[in-house]
PDB file of N, CA and C in Angstrom:
ATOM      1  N   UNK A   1    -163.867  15.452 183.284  1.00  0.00           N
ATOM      2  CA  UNK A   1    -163.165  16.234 182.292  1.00  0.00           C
ATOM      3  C   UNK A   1    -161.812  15.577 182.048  1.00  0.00           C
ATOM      4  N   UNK A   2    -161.299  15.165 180.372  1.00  0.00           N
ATOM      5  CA  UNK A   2    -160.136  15.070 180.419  1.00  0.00           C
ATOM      6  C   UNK A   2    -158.730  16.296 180.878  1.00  0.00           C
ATOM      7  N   UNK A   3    -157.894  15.304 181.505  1.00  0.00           N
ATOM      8  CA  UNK A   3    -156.953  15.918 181.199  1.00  0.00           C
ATOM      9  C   UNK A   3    -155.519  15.562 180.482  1.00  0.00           C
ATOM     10  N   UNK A   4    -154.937  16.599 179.701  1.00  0.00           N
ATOM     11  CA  UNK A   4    -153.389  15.592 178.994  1.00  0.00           C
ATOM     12  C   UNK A   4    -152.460  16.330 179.309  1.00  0.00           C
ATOM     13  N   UNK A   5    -151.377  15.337 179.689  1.00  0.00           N
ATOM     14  CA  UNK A   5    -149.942  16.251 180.008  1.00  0.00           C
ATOM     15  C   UNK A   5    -149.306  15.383 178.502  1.00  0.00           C
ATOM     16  N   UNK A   6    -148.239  16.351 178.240  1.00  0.00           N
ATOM     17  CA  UNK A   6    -147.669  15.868 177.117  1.00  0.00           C
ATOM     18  C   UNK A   6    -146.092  16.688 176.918  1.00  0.00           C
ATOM     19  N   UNK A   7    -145.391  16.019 176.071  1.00  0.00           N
ATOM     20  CA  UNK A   7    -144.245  17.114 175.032  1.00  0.00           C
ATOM     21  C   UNK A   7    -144.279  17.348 174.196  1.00  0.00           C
ATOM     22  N   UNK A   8    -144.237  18.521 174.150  1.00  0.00           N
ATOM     23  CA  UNK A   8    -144.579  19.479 172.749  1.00  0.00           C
ATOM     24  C   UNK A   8    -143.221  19.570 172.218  1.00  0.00           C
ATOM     25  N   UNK A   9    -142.905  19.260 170.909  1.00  0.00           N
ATOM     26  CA  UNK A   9    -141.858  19.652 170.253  1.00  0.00           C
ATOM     27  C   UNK A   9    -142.151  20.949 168.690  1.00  0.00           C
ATOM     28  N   UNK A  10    -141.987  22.035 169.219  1.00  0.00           N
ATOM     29  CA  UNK A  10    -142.017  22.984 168.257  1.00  0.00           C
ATOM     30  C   UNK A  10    -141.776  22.829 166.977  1.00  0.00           C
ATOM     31  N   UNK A  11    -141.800  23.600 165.854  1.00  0.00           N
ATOM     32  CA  UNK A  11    -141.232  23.540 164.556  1.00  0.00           C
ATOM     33  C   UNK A  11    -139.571  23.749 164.642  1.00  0.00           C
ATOM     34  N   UNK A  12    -139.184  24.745 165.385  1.00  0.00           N
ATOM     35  CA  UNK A  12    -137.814  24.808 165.540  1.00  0.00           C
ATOM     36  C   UNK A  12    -136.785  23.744 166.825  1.00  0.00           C
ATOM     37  N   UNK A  13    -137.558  22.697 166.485  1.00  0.00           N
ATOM     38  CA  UNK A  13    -136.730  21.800 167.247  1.00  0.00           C
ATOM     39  C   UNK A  13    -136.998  21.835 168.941  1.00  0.00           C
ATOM     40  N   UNK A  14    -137.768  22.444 169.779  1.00  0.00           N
ATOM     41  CA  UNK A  14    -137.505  23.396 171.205  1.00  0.00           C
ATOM     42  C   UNK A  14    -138.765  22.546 171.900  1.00  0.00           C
ATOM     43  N   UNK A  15    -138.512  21.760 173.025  1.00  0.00           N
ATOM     44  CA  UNK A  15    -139.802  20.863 173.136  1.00  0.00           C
ATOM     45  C   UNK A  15    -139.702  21.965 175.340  1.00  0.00           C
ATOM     46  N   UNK A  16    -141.202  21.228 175.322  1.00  0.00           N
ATOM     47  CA  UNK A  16    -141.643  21.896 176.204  1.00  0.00           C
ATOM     48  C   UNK A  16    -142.929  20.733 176.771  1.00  0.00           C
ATOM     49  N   UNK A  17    -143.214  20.602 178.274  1.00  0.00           N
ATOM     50  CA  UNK A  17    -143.880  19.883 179.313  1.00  0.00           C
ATOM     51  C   UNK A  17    -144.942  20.839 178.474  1.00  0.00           C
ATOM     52  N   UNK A  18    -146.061  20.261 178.487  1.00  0.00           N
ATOM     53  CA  UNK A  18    -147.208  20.882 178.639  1.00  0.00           C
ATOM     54  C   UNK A  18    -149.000  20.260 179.365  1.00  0.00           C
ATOM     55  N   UNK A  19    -149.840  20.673 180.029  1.00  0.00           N
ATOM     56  CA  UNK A  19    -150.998  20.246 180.653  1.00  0.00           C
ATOM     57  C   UNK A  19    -151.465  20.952 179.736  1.00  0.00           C
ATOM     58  N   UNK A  20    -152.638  20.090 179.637  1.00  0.00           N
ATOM     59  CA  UNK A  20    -154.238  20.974 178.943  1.00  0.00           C
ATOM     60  C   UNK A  20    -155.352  19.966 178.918  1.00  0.00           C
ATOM     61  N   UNK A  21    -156.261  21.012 178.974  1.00  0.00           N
ATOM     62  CA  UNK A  21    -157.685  20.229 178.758  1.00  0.00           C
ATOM     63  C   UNK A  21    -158.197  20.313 177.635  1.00  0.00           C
ATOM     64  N   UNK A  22    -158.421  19.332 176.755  1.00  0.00           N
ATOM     65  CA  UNK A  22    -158.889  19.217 175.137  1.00  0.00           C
ATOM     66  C   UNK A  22    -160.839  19.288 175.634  1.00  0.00           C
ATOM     67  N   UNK A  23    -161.463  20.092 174.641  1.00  0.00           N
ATOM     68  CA  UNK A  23    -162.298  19.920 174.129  1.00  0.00           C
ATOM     69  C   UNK A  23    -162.525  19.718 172.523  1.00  0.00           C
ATOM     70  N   UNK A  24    -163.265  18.762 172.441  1.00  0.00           N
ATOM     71  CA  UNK A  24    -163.104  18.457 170.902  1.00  0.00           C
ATOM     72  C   UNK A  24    -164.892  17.876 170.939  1.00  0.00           C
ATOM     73  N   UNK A  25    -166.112  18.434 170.487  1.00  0.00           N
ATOM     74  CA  UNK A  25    -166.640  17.976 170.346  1.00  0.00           C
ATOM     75  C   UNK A  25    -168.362  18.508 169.394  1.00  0.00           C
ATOM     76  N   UNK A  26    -169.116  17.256 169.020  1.00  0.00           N
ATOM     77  CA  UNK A  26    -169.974  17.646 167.800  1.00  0.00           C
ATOM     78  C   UNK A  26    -171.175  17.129 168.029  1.00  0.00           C
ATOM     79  N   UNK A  27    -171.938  17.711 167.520  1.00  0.00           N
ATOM     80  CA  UNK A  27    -173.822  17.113 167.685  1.00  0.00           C
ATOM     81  C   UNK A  27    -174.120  16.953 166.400  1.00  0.00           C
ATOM     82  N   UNK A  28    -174.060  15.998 165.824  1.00  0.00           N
ATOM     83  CA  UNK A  28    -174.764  15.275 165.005  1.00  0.00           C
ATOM     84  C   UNK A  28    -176.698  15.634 164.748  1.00  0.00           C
ATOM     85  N   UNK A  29    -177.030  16.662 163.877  1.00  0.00           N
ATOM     86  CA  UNK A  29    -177.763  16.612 163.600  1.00  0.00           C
ATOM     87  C   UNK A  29    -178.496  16.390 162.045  1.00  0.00           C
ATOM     88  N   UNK A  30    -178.045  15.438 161.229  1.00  0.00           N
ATOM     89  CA  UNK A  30    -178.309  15.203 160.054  1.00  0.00           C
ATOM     90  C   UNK A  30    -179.341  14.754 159.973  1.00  0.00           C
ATOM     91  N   UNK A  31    -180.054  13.951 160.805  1.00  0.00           N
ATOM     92  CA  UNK A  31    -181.076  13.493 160.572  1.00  0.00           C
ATOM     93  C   UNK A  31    -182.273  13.949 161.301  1.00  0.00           C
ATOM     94  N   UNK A  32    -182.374  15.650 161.533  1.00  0.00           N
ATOM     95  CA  UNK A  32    -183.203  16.334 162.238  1.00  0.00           C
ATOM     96  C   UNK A  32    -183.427  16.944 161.185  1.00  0.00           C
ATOM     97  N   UNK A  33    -185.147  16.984 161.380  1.00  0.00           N
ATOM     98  CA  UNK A  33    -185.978  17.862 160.004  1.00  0.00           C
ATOM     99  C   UNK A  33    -185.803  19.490 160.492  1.00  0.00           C
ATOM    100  N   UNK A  34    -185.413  19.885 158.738  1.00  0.00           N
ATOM    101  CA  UNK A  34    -184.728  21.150 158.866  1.00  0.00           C
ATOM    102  C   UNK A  34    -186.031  22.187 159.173  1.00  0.00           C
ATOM    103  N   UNK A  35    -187.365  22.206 159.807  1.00  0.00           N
ATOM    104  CA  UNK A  35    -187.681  23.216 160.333  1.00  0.00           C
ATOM    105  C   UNK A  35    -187.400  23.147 162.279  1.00  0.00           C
ATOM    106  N   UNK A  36    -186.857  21.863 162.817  1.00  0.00           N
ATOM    107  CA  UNK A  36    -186.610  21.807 164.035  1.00  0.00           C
ATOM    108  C   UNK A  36    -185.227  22.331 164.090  1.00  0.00           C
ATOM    109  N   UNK A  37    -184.410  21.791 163.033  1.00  0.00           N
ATOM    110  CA  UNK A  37    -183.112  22.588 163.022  1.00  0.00           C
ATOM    111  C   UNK A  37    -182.758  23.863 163.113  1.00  0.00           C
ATOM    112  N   UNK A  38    -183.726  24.535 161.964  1.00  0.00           N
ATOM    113  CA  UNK A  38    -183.675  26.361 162.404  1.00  0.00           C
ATOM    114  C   UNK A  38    -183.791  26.629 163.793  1.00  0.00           C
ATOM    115  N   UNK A  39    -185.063  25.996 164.713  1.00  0.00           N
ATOM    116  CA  UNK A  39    -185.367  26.530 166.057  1.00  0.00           C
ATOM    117  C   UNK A  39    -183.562  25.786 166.513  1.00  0.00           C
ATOM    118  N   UNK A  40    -183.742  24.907 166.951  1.00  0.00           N
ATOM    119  CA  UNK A  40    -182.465  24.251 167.899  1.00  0.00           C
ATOM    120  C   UNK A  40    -181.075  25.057 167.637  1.00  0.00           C
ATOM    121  N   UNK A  41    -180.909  25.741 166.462  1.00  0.00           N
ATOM    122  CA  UNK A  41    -179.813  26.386 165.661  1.00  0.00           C
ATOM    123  C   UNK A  41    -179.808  28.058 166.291  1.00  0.00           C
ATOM    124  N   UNK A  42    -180.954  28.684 166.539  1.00  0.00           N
ATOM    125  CA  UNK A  42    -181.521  29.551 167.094  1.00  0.00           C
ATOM    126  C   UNK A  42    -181.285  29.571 168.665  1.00  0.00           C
ATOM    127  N   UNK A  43    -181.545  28.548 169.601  1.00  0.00           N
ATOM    128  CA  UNK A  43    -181.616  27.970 170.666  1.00  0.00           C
ATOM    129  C   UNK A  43    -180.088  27.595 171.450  1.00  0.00           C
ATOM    130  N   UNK A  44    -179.481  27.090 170.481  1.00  0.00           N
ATOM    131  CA  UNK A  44    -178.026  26.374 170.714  1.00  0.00           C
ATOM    132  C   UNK A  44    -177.278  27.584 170.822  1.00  0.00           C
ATOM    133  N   UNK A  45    -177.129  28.518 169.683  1.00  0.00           N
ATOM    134  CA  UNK A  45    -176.165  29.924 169.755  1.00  0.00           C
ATOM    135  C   UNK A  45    -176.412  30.701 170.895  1.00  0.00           C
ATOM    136  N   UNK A  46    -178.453  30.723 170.877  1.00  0.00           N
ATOM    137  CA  UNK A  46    -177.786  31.820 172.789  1.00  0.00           C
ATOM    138  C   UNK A  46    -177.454  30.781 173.699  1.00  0.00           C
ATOM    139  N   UNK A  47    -177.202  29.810 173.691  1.00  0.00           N
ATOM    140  CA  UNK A  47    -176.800  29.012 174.572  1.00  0.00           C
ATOM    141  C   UNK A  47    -175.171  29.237 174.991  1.00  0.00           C
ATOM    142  N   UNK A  48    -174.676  28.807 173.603  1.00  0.00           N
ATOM    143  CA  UNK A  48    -173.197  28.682 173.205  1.00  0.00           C
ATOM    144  C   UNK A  48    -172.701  30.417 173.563  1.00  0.00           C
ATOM    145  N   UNK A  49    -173.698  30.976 173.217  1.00  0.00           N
ATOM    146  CA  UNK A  49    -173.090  32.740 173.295  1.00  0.00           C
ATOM    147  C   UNK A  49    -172.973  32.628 175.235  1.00  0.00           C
ATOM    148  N   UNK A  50    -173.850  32.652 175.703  1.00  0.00           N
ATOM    149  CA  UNK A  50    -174.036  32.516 177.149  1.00  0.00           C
ATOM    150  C   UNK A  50    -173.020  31.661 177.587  1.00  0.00           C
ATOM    151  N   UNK A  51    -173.001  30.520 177.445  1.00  0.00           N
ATOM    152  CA  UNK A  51    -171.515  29.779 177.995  1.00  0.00           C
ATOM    153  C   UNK A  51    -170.182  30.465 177.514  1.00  0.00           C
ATOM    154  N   UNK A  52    -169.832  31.354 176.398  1.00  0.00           N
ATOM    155  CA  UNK A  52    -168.655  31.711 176.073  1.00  0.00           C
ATOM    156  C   UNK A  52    -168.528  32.706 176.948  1.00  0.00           C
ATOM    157  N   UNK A  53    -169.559  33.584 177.177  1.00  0.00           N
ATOM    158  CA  UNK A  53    -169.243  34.945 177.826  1.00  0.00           C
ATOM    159  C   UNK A  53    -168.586  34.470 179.246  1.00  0.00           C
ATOM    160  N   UNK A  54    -169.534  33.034 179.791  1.00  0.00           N
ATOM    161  CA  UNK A  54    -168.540  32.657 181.143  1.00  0.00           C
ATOM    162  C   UNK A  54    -167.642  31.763 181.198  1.00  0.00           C
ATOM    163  N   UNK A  55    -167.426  31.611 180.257  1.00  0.00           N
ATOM    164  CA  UNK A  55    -166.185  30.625 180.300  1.00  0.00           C
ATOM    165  C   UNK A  55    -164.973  31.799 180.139  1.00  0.00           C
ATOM    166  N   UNK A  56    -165.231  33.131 179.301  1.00  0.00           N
ATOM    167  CA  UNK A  56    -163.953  34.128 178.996  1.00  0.00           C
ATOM    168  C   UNK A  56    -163.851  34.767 180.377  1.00  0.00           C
ATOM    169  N   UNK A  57    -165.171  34.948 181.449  1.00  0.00           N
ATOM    170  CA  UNK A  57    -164.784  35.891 182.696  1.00  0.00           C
ATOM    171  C   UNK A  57    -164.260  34.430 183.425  1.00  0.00           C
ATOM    172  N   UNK A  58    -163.945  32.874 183.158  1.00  0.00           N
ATOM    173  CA  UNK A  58    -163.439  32.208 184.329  1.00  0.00           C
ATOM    174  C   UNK A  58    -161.910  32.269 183.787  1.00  0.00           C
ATOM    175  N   UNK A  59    -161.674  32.362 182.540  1.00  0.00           N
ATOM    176  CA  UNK A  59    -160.517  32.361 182.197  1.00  0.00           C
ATOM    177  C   UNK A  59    -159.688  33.272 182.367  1.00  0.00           C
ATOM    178  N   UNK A  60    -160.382  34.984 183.102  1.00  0.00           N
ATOM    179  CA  UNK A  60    -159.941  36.250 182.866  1.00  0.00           C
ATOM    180  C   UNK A  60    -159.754  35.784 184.445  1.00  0.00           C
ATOM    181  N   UNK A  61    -160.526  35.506 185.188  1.00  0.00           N
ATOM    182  CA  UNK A  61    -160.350  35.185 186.440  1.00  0.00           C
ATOM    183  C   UNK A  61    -159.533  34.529 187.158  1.00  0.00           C
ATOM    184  N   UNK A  62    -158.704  33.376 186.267  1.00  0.00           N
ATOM    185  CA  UNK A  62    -157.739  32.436 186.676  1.00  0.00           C
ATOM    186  C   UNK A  62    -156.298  33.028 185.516  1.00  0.00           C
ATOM    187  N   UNK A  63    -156.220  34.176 184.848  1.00  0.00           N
ATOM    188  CA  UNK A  63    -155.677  34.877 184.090  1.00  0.00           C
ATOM    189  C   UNK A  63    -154.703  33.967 183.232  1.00  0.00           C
ATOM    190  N   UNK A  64    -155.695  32.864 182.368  1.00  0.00           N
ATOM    191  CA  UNK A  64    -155.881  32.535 181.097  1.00  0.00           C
ATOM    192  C   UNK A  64    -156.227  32.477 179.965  1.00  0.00           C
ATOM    193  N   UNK A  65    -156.636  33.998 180.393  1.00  0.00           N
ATOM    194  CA  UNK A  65    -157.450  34.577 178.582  1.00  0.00           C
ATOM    195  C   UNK A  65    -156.246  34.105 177.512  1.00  0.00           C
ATOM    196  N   UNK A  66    -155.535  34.042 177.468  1.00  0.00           N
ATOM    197  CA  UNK A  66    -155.236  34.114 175.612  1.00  0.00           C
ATOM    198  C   UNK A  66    -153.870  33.159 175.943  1.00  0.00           C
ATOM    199  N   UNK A  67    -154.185  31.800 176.681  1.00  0.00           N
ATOM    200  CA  UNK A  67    -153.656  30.784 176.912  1.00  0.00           C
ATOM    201  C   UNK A  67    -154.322  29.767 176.135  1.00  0.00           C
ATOM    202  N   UNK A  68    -154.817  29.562 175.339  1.00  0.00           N
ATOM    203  CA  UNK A  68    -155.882  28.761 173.986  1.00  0.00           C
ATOM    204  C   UNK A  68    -154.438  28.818 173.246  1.00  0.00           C
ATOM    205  N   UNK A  69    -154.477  27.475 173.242  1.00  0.00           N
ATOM    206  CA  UNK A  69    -153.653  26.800 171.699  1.00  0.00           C
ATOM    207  C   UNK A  69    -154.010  25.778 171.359  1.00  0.00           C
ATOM    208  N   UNK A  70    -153.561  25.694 169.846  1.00  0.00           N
ATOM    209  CA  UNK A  70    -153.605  24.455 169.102  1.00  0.00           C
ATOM    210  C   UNK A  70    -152.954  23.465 169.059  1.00  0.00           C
ATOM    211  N   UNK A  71    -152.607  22.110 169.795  1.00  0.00           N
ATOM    212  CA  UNK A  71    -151.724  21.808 169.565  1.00  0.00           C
ATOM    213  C   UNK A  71    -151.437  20.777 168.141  1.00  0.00           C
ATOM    214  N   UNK A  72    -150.475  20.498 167.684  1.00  0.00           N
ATOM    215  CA  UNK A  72    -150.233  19.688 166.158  1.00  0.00           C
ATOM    216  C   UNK A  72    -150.107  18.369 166.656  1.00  0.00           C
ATOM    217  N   UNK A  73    -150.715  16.871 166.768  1.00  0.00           N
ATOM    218  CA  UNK A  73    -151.016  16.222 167.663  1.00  0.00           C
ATOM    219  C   UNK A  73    -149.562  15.219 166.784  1.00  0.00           C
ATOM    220  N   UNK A  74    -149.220  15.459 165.741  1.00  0.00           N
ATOM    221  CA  UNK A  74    -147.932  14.957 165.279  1.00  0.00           C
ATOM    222  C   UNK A  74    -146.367  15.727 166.227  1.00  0.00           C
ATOM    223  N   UNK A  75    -146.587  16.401 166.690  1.00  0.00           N
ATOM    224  CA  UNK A  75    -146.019  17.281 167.542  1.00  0.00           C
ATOM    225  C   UNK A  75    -145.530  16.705 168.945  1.00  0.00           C
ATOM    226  N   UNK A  76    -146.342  16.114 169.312  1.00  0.00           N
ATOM    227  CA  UNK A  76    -146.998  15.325 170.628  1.00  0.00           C
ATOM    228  C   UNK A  76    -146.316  14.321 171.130  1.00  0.00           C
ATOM    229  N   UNK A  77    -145.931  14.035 172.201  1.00  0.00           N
ATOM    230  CA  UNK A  77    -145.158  12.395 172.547  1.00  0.00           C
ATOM    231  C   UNK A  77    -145.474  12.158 174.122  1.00  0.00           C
ATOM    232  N   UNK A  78    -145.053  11.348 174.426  1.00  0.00           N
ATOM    233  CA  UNK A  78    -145.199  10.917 175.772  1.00  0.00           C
ATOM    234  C   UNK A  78    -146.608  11.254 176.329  1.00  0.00           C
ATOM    235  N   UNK A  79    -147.438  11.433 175.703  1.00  0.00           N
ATOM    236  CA  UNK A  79    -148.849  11.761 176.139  1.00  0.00           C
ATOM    237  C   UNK A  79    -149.210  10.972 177.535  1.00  0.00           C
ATOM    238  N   UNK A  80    -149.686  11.631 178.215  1.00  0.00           N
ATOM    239  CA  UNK A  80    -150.898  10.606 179.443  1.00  0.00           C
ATOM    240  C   UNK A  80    -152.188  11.090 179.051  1.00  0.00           C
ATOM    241  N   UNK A  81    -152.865  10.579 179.567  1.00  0.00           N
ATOM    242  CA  UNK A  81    -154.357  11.339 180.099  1.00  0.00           C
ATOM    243  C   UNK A  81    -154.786  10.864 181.421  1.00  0.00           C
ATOM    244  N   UNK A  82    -155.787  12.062 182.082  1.00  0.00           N
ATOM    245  CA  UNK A  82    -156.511  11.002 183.527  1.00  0.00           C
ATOM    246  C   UNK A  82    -157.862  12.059 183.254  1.00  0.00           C
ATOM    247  N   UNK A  83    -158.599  11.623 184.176  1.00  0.00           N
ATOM    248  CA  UNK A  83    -160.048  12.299 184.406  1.00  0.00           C
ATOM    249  C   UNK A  83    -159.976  12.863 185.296  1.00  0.00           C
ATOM    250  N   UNK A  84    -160.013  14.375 185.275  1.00  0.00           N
ATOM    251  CA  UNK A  84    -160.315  15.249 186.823  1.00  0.00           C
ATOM    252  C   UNK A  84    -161.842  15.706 186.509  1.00  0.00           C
TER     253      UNK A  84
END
């Protein structure tokens, strides 16, 4: 899993250390015939529904529920990354 430490510099000038773990990612299915797509589309959501429900009780658990931000990657400086 990545991880990035970085400085965040706000809109009002006010910068701040910050850690986070980026997820950013996509499945390419354009070139899957659209009656396999309905099933996999079908398949993927209770999937995705099932991983959200535990990913919100690990986040409620380590009491990071509504610690999700965006960051503005123009915003951003001194970036690292490492792999934990």
């Amino acid at each position: 899993m990545n991880f990035l430490e970085f400085t965040y510099t706000k809109a009002d000038g006010t910068e701040s250390k910050r850690a986070a773990i980026p997820f950013v990612e996509a499945i390419d299915v354009s070139q899957m015939p659209e009656d396999e797509f309905a099933v996999f589309c079908r398949e993927f959501s209770a999937l995705k529904s099932s991983q959200h429900e535990q990913t919100m009780a690990i986040l409620a658990q380590f009491d990071l529920k509504h610690n999700y931000r965006k960051f503005n990657p123009e915003q951003m400086s001194d970036i690292t990354t490492d792999y934990v």
